[in-house]
N, C-alpha and C. Protein backbone atom coordinates (compact mmCIF):
# COMPACT_ATOMS: atom_id res chain seq x y z
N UNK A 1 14.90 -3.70 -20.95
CA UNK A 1 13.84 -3.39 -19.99
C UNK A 1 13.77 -1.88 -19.81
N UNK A 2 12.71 -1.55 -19.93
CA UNK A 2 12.50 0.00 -20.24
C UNK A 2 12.48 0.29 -18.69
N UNK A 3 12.47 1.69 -18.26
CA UNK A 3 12.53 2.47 -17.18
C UNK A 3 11.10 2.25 -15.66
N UNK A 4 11.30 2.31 -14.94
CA UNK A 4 9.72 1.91 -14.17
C UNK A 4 9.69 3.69 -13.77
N UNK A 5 8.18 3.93 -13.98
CA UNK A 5 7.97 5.19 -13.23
C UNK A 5 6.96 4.76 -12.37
N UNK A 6 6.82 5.92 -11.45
CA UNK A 6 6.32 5.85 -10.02
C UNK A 6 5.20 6.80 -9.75
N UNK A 7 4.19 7.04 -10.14
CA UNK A 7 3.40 8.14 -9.68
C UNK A 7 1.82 7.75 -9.41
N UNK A 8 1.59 9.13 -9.07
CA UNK A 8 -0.37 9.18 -8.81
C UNK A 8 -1.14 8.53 -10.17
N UNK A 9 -1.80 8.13 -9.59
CA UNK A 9 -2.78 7.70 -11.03
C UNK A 9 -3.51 9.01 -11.20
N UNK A 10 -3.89 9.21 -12.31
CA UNK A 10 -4.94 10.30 -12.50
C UNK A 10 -6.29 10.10 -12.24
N UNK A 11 -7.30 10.58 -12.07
CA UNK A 11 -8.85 9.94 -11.67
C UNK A 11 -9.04 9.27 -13.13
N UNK A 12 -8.81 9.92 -14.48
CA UNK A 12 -9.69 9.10 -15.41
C UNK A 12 -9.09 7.76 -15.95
N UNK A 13 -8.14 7.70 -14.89
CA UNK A 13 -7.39 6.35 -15.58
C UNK A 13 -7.57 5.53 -14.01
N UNK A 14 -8.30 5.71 -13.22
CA UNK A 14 -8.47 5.02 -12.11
C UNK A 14 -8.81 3.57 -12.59
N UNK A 15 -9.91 2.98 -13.67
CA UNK A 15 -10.37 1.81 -14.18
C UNK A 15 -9.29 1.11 -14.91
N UNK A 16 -7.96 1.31 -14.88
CA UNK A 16 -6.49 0.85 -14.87
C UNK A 16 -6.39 0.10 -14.08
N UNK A 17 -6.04 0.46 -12.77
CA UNK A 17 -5.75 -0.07 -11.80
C UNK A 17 -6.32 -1.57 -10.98
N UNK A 18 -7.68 -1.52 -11.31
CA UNK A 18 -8.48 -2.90 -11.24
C UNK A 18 -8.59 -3.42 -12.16
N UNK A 19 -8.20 -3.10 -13.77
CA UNK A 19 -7.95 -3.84 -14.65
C UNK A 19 -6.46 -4.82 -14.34
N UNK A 20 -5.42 -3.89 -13.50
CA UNK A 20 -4.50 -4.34 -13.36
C UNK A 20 -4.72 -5.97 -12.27
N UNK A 21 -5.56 -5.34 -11.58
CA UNK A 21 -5.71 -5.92 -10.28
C UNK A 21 -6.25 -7.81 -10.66
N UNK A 22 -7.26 -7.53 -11.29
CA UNK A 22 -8.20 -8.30 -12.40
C UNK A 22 -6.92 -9.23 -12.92
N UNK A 23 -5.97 -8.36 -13.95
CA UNK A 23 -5.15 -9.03 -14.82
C UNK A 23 -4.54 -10.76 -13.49
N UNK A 24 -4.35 -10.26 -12.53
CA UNK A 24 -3.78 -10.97 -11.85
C UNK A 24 -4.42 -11.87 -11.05
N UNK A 25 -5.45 -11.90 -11.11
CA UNK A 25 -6.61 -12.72 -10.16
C UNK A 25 -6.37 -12.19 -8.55
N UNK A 26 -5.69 -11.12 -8.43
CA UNK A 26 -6.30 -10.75 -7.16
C UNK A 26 -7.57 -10.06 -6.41
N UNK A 27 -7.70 -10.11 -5.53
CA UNK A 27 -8.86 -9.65 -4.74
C UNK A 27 -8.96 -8.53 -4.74
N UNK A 28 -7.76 -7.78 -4.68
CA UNK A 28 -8.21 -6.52 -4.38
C UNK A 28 -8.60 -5.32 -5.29
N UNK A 29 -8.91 -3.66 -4.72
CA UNK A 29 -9.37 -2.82 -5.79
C UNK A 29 -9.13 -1.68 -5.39
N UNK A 30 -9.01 -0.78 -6.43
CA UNK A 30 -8.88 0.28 -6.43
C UNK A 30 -10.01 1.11 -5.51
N UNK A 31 -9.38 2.03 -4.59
CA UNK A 31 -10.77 2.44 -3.92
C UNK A 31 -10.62 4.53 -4.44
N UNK A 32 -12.05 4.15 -4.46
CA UNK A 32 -12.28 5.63 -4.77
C UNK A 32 -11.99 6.74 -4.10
N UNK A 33 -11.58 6.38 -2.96
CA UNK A 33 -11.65 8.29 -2.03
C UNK A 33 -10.23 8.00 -1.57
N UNK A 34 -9.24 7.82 -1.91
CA UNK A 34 -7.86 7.40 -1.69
C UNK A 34 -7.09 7.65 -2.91
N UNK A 35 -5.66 8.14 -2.69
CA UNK A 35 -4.40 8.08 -3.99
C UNK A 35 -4.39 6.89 -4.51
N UNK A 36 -4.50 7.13 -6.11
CA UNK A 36 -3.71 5.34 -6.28
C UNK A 36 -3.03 5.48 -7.18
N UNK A 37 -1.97 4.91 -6.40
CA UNK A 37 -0.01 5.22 -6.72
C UNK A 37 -0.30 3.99 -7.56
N UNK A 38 0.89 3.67 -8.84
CA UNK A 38 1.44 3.12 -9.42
C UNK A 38 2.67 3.00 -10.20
N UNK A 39 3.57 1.79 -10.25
CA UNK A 39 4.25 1.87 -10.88
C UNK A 39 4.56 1.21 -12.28
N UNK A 40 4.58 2.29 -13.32
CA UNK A 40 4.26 1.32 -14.82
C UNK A 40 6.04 1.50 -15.35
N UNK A 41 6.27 0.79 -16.20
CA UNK A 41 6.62 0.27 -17.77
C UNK A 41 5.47 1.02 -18.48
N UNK A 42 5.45 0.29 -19.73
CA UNK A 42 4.45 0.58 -20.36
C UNK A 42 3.16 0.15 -20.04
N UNK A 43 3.10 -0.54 -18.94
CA UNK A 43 1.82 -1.04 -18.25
C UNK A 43 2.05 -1.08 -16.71
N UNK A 44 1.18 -0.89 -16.14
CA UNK A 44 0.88 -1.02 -14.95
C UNK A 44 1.95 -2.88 -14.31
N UNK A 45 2.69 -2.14 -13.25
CA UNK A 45 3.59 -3.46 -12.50
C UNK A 45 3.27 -3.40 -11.12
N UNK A 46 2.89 -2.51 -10.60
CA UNK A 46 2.14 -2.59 -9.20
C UNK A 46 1.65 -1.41 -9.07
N UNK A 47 0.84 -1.59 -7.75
CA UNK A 47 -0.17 -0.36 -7.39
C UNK A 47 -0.07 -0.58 -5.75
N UNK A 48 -0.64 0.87 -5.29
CA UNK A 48 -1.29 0.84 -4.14
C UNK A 48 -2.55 1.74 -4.05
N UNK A 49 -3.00 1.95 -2.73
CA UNK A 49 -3.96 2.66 -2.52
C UNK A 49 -3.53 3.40 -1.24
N UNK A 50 -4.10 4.71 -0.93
CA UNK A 50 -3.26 5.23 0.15
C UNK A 50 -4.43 6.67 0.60
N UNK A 51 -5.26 5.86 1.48
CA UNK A 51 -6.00 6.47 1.92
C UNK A 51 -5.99 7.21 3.47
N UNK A 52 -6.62 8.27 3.27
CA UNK A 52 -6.83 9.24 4.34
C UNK A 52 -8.24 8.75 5.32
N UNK A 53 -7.76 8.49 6.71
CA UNK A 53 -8.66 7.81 7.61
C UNK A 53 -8.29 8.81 8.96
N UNK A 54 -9.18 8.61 9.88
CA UNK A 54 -8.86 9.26 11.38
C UNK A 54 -8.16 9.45 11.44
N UNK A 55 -6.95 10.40 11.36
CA UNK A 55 -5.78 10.34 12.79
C UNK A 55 -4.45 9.63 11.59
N UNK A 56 -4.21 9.86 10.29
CA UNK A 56 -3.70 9.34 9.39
C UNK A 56 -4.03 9.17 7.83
N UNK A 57 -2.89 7.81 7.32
CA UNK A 57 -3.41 7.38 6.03
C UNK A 57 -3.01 6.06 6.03
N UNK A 58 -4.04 5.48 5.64
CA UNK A 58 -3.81 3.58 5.48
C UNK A 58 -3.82 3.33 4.03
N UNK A 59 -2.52 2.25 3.99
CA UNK A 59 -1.97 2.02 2.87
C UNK A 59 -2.36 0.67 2.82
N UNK A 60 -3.01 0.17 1.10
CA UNK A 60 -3.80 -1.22 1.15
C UNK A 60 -3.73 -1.24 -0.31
N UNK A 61 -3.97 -2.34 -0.68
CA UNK A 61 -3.97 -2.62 -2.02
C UNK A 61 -2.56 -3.04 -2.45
N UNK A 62 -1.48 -2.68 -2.15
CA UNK A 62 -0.16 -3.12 -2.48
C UNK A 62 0.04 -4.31 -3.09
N UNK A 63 0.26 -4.58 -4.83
CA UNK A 63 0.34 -5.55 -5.20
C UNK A 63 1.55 -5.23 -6.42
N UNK A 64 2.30 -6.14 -6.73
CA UNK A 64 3.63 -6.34 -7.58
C UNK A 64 3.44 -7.62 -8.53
N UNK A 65 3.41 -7.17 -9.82
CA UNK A 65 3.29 -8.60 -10.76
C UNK A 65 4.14 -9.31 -10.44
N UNK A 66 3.80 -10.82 -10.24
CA UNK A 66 4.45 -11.56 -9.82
C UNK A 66 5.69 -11.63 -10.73
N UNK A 67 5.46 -11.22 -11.95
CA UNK A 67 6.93 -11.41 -12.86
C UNK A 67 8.04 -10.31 -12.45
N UNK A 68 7.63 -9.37 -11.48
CA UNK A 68 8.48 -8.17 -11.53
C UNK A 68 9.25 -7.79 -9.84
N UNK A 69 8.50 -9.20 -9.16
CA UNK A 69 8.81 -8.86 -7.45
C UNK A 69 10.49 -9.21 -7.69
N UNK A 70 10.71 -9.20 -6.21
CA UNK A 70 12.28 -8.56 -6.13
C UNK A 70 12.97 -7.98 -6.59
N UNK A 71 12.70 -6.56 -7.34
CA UNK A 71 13.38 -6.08 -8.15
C UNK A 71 13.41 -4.45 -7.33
N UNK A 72 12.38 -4.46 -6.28
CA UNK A 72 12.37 -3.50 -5.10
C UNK A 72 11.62 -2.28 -5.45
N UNK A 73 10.74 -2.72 -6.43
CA UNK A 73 9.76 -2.40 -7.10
C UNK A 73 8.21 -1.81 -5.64
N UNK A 74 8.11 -2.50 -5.31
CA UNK A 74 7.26 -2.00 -4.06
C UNK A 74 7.90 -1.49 -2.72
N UNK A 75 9.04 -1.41 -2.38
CA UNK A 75 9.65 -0.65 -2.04
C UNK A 75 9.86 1.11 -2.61
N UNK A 76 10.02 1.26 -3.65
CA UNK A 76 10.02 2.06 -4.49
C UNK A 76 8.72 2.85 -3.93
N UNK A 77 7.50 2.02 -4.71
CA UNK A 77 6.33 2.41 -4.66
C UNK A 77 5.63 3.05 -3.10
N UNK A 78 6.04 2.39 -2.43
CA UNK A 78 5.64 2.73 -1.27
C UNK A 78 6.21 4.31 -0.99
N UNK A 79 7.59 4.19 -0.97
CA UNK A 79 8.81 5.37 -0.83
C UNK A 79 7.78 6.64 -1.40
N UNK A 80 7.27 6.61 -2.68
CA UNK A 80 6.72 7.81 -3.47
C UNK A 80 5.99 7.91 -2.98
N UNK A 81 4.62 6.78 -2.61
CA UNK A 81 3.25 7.34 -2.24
C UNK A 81 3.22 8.12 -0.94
N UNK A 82 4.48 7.81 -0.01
CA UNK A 82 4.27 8.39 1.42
C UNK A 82 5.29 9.59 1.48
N UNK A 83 6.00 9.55 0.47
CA UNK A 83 6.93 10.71 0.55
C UNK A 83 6.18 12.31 0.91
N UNK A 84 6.14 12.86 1.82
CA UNK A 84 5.57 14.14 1.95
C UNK A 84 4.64 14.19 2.95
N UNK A 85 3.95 12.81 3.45
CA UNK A 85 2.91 12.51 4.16
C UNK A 85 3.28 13.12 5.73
N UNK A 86 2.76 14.21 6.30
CA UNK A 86 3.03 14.06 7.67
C UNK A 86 2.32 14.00 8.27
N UNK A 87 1.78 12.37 8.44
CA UNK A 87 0.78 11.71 9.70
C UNK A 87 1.14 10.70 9.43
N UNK A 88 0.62 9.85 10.42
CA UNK A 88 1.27 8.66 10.20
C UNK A 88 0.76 7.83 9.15
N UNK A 89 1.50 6.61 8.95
CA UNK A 89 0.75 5.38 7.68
C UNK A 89 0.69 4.21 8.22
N UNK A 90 -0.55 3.76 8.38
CA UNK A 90 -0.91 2.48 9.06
C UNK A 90 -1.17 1.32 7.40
N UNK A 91 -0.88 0.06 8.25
CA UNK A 91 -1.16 -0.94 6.73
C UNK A 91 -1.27 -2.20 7.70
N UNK A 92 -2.27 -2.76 7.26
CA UNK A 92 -2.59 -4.14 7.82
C UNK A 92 -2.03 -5.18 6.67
N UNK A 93 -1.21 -6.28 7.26
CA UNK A 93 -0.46 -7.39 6.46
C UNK A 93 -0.42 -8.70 7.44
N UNK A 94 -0.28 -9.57 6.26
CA UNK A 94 0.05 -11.25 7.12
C UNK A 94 1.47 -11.00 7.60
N UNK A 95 1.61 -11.48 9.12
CA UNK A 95 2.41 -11.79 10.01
C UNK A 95 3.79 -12.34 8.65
N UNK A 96 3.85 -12.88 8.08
CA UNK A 96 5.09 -13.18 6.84
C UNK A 96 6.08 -11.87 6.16
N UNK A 97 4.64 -10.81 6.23
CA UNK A 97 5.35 -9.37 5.54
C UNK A 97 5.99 -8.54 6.89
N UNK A 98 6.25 -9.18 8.26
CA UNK A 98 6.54 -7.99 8.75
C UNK A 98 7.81 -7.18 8.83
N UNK A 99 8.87 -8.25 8.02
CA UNK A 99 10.40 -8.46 7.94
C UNK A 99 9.85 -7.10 6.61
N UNK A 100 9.54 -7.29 5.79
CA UNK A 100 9.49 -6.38 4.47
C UNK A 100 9.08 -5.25 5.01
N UNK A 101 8.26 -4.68 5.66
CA UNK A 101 7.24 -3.96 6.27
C UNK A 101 8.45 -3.13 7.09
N UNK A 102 9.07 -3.57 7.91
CA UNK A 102 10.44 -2.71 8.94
C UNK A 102 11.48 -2.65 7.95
N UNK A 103 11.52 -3.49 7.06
CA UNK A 103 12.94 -2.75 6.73
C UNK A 103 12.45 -1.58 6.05
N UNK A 104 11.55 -1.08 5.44
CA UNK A 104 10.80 0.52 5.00
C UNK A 104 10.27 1.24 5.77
N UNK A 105 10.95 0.64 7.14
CA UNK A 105 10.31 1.72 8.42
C UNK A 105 9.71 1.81 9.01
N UNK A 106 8.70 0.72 8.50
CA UNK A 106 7.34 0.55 9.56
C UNK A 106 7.45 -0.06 10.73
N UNK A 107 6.85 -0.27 11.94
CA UNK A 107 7.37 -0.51 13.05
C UNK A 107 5.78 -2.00 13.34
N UNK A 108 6.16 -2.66 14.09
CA UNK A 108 5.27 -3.68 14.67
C UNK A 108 4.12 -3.03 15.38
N UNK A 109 2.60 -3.03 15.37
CA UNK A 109 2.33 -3.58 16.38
C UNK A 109 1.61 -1.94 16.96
N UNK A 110 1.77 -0.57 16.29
CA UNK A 110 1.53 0.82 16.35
C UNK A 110 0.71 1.04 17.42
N UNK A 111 0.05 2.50 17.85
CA UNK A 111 -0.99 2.75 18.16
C UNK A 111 -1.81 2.93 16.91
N UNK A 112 -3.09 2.21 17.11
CA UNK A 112 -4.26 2.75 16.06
C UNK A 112 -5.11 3.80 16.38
N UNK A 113 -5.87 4.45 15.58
CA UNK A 113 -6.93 4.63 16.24
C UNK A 113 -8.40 3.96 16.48
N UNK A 114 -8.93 4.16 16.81
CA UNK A 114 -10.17 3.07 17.21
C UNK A 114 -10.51 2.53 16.47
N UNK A 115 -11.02 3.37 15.43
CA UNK A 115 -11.68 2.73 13.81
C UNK A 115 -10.47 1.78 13.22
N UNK A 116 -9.35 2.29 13.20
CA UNK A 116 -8.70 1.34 12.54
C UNK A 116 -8.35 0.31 13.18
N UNK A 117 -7.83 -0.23 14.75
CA UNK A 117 -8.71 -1.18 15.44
C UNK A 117 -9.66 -1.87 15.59
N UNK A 118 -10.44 -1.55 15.35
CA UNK A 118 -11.60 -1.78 14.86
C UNK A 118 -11.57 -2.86 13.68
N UNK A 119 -11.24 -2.24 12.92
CA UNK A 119 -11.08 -2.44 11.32
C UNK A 119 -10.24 -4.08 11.25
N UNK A 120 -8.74 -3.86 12.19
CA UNK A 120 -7.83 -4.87 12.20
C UNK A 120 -8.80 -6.24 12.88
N UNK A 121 -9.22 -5.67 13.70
CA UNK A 121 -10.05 -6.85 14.78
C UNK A 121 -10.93 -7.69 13.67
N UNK A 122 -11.59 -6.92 12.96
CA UNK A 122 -12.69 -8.02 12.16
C UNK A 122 -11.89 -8.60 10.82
N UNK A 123 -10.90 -7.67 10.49
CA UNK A 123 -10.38 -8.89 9.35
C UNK A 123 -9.47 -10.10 10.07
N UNK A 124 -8.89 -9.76 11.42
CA UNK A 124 -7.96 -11.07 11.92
C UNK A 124 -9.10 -12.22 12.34
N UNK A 125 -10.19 -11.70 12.23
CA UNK A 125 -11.08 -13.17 12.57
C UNK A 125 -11.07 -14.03 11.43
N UNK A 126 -10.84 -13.61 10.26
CA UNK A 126 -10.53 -14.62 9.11
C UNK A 126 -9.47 -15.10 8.86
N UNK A 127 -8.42 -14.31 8.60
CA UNK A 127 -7.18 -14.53 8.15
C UNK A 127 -5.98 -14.15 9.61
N UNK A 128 -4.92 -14.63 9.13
CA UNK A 128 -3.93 -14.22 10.33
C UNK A 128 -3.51 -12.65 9.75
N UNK A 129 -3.50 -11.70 10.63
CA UNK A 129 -3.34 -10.27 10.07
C UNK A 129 -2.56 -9.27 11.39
N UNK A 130 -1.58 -8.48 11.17
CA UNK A 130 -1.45 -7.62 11.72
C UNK A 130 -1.15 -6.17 11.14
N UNK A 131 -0.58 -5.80 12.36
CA UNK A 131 -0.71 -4.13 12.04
C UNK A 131 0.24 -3.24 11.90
N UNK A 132 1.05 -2.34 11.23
CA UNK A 132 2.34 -2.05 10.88
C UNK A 132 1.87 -0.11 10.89
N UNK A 133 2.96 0.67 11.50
CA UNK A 133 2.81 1.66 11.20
C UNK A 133 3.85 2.53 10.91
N UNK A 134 3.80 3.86 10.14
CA UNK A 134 5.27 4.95 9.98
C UNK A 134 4.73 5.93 10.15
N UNK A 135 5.73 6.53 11.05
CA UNK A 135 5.34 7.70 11.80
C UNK A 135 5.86 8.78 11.04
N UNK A 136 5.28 9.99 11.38
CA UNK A 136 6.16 10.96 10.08
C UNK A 136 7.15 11.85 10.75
N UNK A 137 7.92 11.76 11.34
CA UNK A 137 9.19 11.75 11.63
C UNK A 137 9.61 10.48 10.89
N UNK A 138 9.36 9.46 10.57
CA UNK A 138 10.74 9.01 9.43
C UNK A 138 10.39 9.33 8.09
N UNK A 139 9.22 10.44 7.69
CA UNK A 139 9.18 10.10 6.64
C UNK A 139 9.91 11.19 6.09
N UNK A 140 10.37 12.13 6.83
CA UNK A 140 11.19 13.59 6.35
C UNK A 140 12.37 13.01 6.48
């Protein structure tokens, strides 16, 4: 098993990342005005997205081939994309991730700011969802 690296995607390889996304039948996508971290092998094994919003950066998209989870592989990933960040990082997740979510620091339950309140309020009308944040004092 070859080495995993951890970095920024470049812009012209952005159509990677939703190929990746695609490969897996998930929902989600690469968004354009945001970092998108990944970690490859020779191919793409997870990604995130790590966007700059009000008062912060919200981290979304976080996905791990299912052949490659527990290996602390999104742990990892996360670690790089926020490494340096000093504001905070908000990430909305199902109530299941919040055990994963604190042990990398994130705390239950944050202050948001409005918009991203906002934001949490209309996706928990569908799905069960909450709200996780890291402050940047832990991230130095």
């Amino acid at each position: 098993m070859s080495d995993i690296h951890y970095t920024q995607l470049e812009e012209p390889l952005w159509p990677l990342m939703n190929k990746f996304y695609r490969a897996h039948q998930s929902s989600m996508k690469a968004v354009r005005d945001a970092q998108l971290w990944v970690a490859r092998r020779d191919e793409i094994v997870a990604a995130l997205c790590l966007r700059s919003v009000s008062g912060g950066r919200w981290l979304t998209g976080l996905f791990v081939d299912p052949a490659c989870r527990v290996q602390g592989i999104a742990a990892r990933l996360i670690a790089e994309a926020v490494k340096g960040v000093d504001e905070p990082v908000w990430l909305f997740c199902h109530p299941d991730l919040r055990g994963f979510y604190e042990r990398r620091g994130f705390s239950f339950d944050p202050e948001l700011p409005y918009a991203m309140a906002e934001r949490l309020s209309r996706y928990a009308r569908s799905k069960p969802m909450i709200a996780m944040g890291l402050e940047p004092k832990i991230l130095s």
